[in-house]
N, C-alpha and C. Protein backbone atom coordinates (compact mmCIF):
# COMPACT_ATOMS: atom_id res chain seq x y z
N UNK A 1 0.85 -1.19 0.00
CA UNK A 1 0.00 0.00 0.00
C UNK A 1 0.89 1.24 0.00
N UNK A 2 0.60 2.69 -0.65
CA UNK A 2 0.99 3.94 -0.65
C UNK A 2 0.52 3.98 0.23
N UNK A 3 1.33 5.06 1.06
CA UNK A 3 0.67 6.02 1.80
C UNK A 3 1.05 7.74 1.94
N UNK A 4 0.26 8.37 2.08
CA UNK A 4 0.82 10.04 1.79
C UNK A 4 2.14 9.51 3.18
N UNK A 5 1.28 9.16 4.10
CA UNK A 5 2.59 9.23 5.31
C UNK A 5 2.75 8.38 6.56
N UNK A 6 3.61 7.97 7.08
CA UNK A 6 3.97 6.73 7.81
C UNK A 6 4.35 7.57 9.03
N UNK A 7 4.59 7.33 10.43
CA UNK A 7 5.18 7.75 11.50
C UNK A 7 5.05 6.39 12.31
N UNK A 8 6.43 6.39 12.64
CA UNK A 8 6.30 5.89 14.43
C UNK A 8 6.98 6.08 15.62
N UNK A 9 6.56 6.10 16.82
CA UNK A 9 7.80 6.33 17.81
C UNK A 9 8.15 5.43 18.64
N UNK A 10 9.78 5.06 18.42
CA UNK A 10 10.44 3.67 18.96
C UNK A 10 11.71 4.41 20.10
N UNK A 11 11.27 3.75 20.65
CA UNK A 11 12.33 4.45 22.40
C UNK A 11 13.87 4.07 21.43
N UNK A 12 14.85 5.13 22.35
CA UNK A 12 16.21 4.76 21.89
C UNK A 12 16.79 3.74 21.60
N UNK A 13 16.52 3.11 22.84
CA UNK A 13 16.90 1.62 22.63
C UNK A 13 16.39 0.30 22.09
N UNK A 14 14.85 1.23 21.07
CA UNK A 14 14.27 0.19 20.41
C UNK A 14 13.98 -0.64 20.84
N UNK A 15 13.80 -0.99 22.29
CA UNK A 15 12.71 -1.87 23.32
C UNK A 15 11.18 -1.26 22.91
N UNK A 16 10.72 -0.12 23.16
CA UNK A 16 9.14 0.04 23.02
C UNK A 16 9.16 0.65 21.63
N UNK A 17 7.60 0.24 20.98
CA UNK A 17 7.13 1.12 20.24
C UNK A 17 5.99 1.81 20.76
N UNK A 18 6.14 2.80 21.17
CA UNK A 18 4.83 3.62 21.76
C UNK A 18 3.24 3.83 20.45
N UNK A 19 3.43 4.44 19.43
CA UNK A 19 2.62 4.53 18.19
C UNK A 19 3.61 4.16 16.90
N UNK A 20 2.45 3.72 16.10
CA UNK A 20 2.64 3.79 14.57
C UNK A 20 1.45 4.55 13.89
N UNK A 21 1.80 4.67 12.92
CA UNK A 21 0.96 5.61 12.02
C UNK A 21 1.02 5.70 10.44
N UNK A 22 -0.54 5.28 10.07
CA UNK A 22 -0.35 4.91 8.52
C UNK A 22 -1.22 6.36 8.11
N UNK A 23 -1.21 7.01 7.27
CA UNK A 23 -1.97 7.66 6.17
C UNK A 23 -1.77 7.85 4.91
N UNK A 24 -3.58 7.21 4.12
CA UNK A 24 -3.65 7.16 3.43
C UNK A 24 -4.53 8.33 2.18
N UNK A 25 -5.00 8.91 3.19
CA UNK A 25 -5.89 9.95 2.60
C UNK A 25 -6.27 10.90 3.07
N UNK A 26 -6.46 12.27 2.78
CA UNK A 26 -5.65 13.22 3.12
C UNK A 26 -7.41 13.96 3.82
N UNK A 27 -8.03 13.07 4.74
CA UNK A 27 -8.87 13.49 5.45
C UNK A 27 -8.99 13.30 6.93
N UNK A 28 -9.52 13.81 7.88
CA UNK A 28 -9.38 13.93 9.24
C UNK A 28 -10.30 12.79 10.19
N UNK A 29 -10.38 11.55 9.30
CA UNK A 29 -11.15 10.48 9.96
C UNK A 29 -10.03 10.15 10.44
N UNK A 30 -9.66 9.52 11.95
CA UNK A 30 -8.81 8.87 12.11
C UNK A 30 -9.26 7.87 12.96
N UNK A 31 -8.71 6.57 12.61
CA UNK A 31 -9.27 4.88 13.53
C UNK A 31 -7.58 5.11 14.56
N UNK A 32 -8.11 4.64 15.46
CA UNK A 32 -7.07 4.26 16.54
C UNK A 32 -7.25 2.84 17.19
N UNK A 33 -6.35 1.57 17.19
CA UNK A 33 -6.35 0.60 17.48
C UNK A 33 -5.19 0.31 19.06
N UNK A 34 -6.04 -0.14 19.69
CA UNK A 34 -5.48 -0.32 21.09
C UNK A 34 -5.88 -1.86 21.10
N UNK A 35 -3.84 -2.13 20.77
CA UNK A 35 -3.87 -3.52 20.94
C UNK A 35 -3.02 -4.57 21.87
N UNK A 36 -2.79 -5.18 22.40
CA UNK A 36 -1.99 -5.87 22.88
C UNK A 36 -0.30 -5.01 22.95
N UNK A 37 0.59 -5.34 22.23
CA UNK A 37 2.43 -5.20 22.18
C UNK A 37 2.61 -5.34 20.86
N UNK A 38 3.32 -4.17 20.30
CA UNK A 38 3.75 -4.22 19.50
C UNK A 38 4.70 -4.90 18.36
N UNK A 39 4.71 -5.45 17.47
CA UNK A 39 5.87 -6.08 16.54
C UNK A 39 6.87 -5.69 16.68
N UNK A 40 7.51 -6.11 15.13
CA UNK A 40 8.54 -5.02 14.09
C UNK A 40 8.35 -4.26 13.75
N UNK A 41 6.69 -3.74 13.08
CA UNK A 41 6.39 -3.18 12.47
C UNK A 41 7.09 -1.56 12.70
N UNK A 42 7.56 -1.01 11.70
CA UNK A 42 7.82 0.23 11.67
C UNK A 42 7.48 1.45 10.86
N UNK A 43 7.90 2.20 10.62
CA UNK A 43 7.53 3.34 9.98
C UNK A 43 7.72 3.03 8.44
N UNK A 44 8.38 1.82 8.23
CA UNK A 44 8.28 1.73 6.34
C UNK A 44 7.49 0.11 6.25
N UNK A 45 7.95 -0.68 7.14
CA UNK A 45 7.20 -1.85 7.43
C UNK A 45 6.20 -2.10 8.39
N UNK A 46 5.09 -2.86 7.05
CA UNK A 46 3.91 -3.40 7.72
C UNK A 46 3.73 -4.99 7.61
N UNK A 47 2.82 -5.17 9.00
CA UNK A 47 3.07 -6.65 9.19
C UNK A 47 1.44 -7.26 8.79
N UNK A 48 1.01 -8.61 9.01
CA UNK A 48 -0.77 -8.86 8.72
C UNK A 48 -1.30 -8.28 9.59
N UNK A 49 -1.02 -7.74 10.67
CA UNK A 49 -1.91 -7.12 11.49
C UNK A 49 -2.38 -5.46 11.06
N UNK A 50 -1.08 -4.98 10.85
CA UNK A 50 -1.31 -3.55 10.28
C UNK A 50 -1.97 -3.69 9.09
N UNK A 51 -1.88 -4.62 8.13
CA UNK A 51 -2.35 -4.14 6.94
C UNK A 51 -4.06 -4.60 7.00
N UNK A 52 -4.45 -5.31 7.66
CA UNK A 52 -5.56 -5.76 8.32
C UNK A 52 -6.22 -4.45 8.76
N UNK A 53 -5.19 -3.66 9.52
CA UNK A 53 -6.43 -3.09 10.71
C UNK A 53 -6.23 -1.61 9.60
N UNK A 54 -5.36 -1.19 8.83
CA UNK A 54 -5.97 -0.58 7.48
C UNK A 54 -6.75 -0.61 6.37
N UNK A 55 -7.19 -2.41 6.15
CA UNK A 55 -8.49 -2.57 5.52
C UNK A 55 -9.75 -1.89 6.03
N UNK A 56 -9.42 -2.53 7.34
CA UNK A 56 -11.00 -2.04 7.99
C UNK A 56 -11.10 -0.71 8.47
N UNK A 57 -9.80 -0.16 8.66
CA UNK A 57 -10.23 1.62 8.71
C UNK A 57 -10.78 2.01 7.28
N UNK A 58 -10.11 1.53 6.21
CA UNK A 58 -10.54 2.39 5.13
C UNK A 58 -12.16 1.85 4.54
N UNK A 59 -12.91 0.92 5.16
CA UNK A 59 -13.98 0.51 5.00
C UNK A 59 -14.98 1.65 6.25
N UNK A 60 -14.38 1.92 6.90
CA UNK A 60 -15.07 2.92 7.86
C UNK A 60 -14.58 4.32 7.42
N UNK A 61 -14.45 4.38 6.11
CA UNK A 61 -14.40 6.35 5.32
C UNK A 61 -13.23 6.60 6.09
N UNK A 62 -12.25 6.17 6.93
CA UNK A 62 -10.94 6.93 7.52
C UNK A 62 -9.92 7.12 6.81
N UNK A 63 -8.77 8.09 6.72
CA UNK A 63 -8.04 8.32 5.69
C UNK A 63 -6.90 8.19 6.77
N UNK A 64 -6.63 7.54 7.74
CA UNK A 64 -5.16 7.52 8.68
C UNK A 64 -5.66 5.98 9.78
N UNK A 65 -4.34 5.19 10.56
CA UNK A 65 -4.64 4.72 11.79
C UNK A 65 -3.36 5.57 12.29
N UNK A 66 -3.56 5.03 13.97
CA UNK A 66 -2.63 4.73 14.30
C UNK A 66 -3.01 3.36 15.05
N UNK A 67 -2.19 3.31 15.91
CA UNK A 67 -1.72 1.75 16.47
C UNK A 67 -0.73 2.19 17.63
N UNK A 68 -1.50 1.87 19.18
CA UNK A 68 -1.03 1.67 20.36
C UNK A 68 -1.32 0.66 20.96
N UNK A 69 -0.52 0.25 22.22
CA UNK A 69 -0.44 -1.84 22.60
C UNK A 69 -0.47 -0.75 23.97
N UNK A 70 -1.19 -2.01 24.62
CA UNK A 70 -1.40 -1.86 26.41
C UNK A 70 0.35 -2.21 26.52
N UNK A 71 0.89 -2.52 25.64
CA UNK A 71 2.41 -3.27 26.54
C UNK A 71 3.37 -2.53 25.29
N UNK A 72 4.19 -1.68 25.35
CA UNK A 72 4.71 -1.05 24.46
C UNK A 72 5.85 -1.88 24.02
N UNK A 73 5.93 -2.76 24.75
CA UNK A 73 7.68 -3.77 24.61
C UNK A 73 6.97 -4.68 23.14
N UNK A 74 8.29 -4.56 22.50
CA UNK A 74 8.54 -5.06 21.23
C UNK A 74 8.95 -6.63 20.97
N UNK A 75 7.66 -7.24 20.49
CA UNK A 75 8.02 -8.53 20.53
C UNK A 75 6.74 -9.28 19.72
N UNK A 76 7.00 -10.48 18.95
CA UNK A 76 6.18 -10.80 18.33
C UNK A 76 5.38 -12.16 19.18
N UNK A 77 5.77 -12.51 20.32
CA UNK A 77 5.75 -13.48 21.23
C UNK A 77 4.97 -12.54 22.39
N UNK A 78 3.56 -12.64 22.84
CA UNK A 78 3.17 -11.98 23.84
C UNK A 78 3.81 -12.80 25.28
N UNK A 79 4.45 -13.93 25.68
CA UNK A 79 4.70 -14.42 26.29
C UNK A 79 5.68 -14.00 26.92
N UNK A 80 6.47 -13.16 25.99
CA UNK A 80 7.80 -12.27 26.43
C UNK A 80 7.90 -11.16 27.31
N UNK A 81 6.07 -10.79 27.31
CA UNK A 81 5.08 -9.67 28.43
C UNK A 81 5.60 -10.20 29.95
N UNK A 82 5.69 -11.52 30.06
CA UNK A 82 5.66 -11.74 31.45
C UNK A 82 6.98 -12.05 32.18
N UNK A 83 8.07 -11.98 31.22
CA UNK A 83 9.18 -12.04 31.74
C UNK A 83 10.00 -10.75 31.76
N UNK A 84 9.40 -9.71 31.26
CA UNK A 84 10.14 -8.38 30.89
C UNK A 84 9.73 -7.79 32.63
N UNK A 85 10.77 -7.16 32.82
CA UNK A 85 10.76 -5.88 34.33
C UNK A 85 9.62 -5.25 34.10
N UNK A 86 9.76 -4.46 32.55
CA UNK A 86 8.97 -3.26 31.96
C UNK A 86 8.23 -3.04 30.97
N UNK A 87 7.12 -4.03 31.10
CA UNK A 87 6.56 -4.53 29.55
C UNK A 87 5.73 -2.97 29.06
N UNK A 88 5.69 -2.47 30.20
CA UNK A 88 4.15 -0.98 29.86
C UNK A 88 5.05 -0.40 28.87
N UNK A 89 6.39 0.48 29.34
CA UNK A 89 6.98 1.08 28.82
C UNK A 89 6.91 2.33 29.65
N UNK A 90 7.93 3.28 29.95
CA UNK A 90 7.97 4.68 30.29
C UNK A 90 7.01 5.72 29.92
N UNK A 91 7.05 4.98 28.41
CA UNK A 91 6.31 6.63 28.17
C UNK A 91 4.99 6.59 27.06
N UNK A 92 4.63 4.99 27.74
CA UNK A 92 3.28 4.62 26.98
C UNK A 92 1.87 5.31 27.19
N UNK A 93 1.25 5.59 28.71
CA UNK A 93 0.22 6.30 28.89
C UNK A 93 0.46 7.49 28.47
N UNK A 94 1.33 8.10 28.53
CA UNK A 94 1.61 9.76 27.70
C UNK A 94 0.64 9.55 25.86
N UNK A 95 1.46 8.38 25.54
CA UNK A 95 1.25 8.36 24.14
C UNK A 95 -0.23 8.02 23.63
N UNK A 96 -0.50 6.86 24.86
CA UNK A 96 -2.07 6.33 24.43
C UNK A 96 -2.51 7.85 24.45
N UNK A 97 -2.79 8.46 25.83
CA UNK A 97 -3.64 9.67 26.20
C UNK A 97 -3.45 10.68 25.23
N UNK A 98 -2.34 10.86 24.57
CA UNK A 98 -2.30 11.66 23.40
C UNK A 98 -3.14 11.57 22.04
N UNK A 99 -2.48 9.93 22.04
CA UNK A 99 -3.54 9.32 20.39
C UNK A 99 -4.83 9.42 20.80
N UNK A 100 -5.79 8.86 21.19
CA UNK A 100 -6.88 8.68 22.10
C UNK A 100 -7.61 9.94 21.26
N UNK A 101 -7.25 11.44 21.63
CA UNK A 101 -7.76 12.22 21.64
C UNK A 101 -7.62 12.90 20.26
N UNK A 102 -6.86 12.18 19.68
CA UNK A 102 -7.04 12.67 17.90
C UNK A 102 -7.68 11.57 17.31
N UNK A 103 -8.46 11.04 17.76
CA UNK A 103 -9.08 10.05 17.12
C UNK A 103 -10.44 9.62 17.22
N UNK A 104 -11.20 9.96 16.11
CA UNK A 104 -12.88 9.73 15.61
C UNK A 104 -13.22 8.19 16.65
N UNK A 105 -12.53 7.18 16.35
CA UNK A 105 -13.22 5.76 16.23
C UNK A 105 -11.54 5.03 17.12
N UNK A 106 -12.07 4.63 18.11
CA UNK A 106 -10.97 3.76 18.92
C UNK A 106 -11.55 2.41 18.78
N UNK A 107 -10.82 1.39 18.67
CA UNK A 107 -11.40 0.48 18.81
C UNK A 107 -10.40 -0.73 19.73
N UNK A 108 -11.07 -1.28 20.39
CA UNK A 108 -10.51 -2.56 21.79
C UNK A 108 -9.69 -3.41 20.64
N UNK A 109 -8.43 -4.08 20.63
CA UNK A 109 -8.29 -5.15 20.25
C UNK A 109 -7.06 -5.92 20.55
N UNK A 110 -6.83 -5.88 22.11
CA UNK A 110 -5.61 -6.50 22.36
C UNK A 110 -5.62 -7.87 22.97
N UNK A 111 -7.15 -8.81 22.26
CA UNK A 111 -7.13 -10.03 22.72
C UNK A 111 -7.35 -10.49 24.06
N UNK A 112 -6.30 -12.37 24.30
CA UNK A 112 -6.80 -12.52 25.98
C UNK A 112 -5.89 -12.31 26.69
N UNK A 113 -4.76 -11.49 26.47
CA UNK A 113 -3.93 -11.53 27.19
C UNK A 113 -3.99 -9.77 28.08
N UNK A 114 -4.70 -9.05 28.13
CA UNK A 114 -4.51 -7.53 28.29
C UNK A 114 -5.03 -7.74 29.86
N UNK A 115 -5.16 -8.72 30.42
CA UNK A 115 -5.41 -8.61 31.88
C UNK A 115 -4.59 -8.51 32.39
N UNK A 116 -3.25 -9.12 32.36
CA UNK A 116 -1.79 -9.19 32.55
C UNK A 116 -1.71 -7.89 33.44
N UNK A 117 -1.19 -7.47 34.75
CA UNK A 117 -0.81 -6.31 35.52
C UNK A 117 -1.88 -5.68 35.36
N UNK A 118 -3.14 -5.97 35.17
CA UNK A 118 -4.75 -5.16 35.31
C UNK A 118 -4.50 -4.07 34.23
N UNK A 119 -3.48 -4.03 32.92
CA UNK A 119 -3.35 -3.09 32.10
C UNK A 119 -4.67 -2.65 31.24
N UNK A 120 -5.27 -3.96 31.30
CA UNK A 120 -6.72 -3.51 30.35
C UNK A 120 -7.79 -2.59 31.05
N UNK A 121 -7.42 -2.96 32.34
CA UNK A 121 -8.40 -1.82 33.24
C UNK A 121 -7.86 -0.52 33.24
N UNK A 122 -6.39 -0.55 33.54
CA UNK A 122 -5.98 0.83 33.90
C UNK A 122 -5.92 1.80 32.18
N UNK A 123 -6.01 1.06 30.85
CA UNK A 123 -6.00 1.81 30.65
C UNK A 123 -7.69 2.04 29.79
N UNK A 124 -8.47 1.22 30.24
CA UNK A 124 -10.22 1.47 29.91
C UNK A 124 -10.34 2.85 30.80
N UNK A 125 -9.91 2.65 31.93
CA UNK A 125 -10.16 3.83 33.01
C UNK A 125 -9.28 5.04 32.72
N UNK A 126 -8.23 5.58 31.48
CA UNK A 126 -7.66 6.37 30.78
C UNK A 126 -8.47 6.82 30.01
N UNK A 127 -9.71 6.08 28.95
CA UNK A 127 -10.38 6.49 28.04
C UNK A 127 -11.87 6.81 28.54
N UNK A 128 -12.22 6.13 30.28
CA UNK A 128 -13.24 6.61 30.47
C UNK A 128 -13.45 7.96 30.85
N UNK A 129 -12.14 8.65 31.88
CA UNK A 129 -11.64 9.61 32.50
C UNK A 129 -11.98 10.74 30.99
N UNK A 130 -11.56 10.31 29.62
CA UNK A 130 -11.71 11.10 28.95
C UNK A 130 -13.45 11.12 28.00
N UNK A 131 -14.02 10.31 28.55
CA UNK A 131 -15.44 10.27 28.23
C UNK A 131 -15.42 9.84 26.71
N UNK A 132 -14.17 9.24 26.32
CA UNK A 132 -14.57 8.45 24.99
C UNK A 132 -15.13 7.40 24.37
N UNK A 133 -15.72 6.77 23.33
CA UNK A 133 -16.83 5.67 23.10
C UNK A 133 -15.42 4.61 22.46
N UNK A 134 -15.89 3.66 22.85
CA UNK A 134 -14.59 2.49 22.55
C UNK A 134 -15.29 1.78 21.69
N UNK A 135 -15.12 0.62 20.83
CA UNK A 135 -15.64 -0.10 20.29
C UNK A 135 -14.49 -1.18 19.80
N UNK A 136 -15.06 -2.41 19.34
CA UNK A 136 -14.08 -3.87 19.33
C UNK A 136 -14.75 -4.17 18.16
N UNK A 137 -13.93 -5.74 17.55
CA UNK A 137 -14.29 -6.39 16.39
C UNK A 137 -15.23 -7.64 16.46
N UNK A 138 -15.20 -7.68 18.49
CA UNK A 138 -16.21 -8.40 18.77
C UNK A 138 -15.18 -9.42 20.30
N UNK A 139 -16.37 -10.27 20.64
CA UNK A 139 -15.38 -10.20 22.53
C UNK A 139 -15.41 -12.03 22.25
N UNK A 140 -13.89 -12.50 22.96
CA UNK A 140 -13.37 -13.45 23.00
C UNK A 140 -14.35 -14.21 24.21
N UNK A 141 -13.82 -14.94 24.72
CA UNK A 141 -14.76 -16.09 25.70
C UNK A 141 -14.74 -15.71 26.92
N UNK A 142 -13.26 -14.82 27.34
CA UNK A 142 -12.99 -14.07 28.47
C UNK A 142 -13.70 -12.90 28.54
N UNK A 143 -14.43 -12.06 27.43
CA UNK A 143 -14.99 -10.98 27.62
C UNK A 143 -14.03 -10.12 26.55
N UNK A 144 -12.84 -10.32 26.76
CA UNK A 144 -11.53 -9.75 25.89
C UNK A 144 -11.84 -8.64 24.71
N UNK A 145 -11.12 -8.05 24.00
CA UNK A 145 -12.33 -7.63 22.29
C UNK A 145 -10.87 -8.22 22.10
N UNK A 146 -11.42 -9.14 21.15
CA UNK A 146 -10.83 -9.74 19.44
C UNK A 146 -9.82 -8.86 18.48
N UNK A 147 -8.58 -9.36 18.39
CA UNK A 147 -7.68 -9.04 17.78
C UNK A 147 -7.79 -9.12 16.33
N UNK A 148 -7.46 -8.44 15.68
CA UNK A 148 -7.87 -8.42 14.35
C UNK A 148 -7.40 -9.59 13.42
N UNK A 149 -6.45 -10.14 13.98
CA UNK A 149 -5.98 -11.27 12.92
C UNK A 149 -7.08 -12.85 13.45
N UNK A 150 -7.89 -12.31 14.77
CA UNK A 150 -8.44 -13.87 15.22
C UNK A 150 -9.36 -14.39 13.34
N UNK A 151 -9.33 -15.55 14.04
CA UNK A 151 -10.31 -16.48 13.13
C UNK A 151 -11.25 -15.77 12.47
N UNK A 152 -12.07 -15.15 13.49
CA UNK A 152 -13.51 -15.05 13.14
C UNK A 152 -13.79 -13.74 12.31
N UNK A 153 -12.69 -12.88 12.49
CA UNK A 153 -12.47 -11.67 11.74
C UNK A 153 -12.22 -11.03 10.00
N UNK A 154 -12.90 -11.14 9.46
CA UNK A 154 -13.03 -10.60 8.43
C UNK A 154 -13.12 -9.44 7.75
N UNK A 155 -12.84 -9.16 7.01
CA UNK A 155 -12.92 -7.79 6.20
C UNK A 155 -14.37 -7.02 6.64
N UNK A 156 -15.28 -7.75 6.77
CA UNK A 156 -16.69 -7.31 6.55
C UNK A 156 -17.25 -7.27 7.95
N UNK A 157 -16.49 -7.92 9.00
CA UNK A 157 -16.66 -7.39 10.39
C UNK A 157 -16.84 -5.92 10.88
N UNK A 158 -18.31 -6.05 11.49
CA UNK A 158 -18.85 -4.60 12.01
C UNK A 158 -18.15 -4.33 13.44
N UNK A 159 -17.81 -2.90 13.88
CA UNK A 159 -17.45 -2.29 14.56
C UNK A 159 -18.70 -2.77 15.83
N UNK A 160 -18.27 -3.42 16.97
CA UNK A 160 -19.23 -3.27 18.04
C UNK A 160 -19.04 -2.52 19.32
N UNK A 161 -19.46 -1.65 20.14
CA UNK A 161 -19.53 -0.69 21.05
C UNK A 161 -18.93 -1.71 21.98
N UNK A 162 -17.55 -1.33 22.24
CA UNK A 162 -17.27 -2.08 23.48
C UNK A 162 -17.89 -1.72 25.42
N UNK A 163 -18.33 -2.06 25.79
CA UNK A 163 -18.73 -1.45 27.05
C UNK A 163 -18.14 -1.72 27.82
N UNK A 164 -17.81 -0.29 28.80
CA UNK A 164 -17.01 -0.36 29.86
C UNK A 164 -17.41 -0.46 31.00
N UNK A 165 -17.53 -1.99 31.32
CA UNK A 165 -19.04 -2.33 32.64
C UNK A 165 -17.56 -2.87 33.77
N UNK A 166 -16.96 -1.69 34.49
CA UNK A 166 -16.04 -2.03 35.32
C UNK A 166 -16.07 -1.14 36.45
């Protein structure tokens, strides 16, 4: 895929990726995906997940994502969450609370693992504090919202109102 423009921000030492950022069209819809921990993915490379969760923004009229993880540590193995000191990252709630607020359409999708250190609460209770509407691709068996690459997820998967009953 083109894009007018790519961004991301990766700590010095290339342990966290705090955001990525795709745009494709030069309008002010923007999807924001709050997912689990970040890849490789970088500012020129995209992985199935990114190019996934840019199908379905651009099926919802958006012309940009970005892409923030409850766990900013870089790894394609979520398992690697529980052995790290510092899986959040330093300067991850700065970044969510930043993206968050440039963004039309957030949507849940960091799977079953975001209970890990109560991160899925602390940071639902970041987006409630800001009175924003969340929404998922739909909720795992745990309650979880569904990661975009699960099974059941398709191109043609509707946006569902995630509720924040906590």
């Amino acid at each position: 895929m083109n894009y007018i423009s790519s961004d991301v921000k990766i700590s010095e030492n290339e342990i966290y990726r705090y955001f990525l950022k795709r745009k494709w069209l030069d309008n002010d819809k923007v999807m924001t995906y709050i997912m689990l921990n970040p890849s490789k993915a970088d500012a020129l490379k995209d992985d199935p997940t990114i190019r996934k969760c840019v199908k379905l923004a651009m099926r919802e009229e958006c012309g940009s994502i970005y892409v923030v993880n409850l766990f900013a540590l870089r790894s394609s193995k979520p398992a690697e969450l529980y052995v790290n000191n510092d899986p959040v990252g330093p300067e991850n709630n700065f970044w969510i609370n930043k993206i968050v607020k440039q963004s039309q359409i957030i949507v849940a999708a960091w799977g079953n693992h975001g209970h890990f250190l109560n991160r899925d609460i602390e940071v639902l209770n970041i987006l409630k504090s800001l009175g924003l509407k969340l929404y998922c691709l739909g909720l795992n068996k745990n309650g979880s919202p569904k990661h975009p690459l699960a099974r059941s997820i398709s191109i043609d998967t509707k946006l569902i109102k995630y509720i924040l009953n906590f």
